[in-house]
N, C-alpha and C. Protein backbone atom coordinates (compact mmCIF):
# COMPACT_ATOMS: atom_id res chain seq x y z
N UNK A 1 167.80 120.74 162.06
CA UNK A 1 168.41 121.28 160.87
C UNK A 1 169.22 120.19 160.18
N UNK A 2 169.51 120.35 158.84
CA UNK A 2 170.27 119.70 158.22
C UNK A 2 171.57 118.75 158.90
N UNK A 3 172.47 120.17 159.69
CA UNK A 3 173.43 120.15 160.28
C UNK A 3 173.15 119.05 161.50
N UNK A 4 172.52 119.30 162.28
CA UNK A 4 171.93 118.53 163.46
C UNK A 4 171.74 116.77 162.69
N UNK A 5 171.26 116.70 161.68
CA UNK A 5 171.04 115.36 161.22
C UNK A 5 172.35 114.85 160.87
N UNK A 6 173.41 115.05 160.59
CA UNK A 6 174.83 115.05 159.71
C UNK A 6 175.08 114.70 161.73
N UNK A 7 175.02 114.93 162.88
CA UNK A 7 175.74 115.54 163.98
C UNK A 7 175.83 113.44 164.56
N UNK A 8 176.53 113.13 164.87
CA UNK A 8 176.22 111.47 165.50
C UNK A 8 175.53 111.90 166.79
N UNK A 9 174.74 111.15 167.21
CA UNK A 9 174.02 110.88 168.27
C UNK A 9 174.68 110.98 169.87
N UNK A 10 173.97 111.83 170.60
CA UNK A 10 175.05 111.59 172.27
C UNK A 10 175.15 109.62 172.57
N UNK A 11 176.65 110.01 173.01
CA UNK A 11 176.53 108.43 173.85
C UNK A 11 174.83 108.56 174.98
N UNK A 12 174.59 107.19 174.42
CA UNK A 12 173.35 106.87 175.62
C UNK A 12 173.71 107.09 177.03
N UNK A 13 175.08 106.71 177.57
CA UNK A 13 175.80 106.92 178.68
C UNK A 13 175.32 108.53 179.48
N UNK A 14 175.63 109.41 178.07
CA UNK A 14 175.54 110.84 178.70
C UNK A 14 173.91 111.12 178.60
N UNK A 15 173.08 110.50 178.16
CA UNK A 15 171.88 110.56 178.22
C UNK A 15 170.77 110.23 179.33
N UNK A 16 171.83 109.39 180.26
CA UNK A 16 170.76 108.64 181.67
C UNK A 16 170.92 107.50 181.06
N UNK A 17 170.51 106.91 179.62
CA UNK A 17 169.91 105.72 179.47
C UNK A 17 170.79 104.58 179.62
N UNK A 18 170.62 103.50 179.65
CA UNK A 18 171.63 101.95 179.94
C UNK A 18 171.89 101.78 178.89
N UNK A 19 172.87 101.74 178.80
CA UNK A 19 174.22 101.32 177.87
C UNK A 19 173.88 100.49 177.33
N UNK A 20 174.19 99.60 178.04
CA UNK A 20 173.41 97.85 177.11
C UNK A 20 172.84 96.77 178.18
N UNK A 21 171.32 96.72 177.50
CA UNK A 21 170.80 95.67 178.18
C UNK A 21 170.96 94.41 177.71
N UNK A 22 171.07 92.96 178.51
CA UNK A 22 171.58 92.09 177.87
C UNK A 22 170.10 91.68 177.38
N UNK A 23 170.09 90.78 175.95
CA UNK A 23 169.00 89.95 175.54
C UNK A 23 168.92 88.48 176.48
N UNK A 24 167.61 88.00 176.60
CA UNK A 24 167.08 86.49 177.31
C UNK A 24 168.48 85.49 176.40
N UNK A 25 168.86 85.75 175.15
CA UNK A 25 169.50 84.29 174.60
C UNK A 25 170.84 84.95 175.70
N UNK A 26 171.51 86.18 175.71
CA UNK A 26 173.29 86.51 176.29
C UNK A 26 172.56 86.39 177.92
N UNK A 27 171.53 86.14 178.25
CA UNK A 27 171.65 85.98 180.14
C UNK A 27 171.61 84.61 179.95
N UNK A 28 171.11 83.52 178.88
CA UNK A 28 171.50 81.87 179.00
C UNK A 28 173.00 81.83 178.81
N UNK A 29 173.44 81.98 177.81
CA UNK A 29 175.20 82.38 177.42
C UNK A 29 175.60 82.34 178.51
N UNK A 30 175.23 82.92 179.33
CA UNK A 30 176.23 83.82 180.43
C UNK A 30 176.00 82.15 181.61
N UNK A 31 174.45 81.92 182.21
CA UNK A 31 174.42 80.98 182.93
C UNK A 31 175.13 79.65 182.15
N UNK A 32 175.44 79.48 181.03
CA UNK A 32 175.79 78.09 180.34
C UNK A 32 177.44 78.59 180.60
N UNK A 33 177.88 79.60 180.44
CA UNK A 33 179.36 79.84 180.74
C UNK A 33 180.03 79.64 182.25
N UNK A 34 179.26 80.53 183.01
CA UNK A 34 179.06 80.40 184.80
C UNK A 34 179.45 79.14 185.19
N UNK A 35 178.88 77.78 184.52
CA UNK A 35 178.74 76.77 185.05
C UNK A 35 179.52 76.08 184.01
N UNK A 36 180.64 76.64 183.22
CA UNK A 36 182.41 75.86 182.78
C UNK A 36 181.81 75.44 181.17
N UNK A 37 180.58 75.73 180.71
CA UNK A 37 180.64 75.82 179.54
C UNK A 37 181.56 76.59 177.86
N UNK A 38 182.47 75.35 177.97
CA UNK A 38 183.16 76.62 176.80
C UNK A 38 182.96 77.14 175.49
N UNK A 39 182.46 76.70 175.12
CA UNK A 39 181.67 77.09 173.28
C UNK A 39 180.86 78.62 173.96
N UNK A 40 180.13 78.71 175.32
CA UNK A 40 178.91 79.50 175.57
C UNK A 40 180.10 80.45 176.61
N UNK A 41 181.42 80.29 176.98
CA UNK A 41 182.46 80.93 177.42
C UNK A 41 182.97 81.95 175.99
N UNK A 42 183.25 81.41 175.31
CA UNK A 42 183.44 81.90 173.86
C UNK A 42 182.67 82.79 173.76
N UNK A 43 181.52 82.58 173.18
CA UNK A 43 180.53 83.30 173.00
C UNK A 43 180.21 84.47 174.13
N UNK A 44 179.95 84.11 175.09
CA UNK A 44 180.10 85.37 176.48
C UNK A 44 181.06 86.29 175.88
N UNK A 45 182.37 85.63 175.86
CA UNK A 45 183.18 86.65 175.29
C UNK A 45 183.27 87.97 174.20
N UNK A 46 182.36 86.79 172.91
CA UNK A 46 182.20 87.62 171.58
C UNK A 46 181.27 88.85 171.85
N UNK A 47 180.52 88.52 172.84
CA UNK A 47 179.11 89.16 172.91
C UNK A 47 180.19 90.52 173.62
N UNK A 48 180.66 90.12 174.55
CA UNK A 48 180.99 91.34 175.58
C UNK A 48 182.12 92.32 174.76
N UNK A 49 182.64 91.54 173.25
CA UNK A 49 183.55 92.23 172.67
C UNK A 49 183.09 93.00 171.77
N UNK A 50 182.03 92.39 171.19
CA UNK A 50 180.76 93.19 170.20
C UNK A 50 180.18 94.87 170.93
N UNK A 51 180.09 94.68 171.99
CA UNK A 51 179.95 95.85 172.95
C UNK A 51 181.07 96.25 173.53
N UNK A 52 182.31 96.43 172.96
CA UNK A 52 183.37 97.18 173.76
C UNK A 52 184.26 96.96 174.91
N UNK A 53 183.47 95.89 175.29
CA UNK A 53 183.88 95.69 177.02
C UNK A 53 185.26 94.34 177.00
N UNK A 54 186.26 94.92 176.18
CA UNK A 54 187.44 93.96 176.33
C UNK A 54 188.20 93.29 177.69
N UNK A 55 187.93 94.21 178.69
CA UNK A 55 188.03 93.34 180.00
C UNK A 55 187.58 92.39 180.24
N UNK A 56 186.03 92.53 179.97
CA UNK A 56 185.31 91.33 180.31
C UNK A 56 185.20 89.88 179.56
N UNK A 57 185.39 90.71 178.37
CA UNK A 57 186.01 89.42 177.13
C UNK A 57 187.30 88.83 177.54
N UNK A 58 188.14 89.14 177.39
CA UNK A 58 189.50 88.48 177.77
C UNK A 58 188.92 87.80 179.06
N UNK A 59 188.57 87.73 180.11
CA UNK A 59 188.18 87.05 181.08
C UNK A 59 187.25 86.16 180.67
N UNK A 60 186.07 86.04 179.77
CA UNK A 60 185.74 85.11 179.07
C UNK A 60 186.65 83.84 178.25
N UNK A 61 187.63 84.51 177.55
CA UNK A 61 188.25 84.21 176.65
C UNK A 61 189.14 82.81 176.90
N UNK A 62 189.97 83.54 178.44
CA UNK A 62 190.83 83.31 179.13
C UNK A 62 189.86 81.97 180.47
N UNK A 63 188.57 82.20 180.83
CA UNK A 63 187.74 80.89 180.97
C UNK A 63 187.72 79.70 180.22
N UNK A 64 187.00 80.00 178.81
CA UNK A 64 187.56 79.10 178.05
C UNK A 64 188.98 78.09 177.88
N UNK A 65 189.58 79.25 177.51
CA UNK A 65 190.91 78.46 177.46
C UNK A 65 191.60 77.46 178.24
N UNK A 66 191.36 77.78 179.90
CA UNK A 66 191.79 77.56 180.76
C UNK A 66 190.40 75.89 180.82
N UNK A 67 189.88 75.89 180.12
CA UNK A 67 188.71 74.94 180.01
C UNK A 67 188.83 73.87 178.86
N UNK A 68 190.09 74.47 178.20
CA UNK A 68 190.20 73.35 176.99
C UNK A 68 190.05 73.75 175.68
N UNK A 69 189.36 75.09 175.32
CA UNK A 69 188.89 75.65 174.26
C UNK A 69 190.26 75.92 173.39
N UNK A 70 190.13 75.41 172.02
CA UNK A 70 190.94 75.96 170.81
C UNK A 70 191.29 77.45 170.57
């Protein structure tokens, strides 16, 4: 119905489905960060903030930094 189209979508969460799968370029990100990369520490970060997950960003963030990053 009309109404039903106007309605936002269930979280995927409550649906079964995965939340977020990472793309092939954010699983390199992630190995180029792992191993003290900070530009790709950064970026880990943005990615994980783009999706909500501010814990995991600040721990990115806070890699970086602790690495030299501006």
């Amino acid at each position: 119905t009309l109404l039903d189209a106007r309605r936002p979508p269930e979280p995927a969460h409550e649906l079964g489905e995965p939340v977020h799968r990472r793309s092939e370029c954010e699983e390199w990100y992630e190995r180029a960060a792992s191993q003290g990369h900070r530009r790709a520490q950064v970026r880990v970060g943005m990615l994980a903030a783009a999706r909500g997950d501010v814990v995991e960003a600040a721990r990115w963030y806070r890699e970086a930094a602790e690495a030299g990053s501006r």
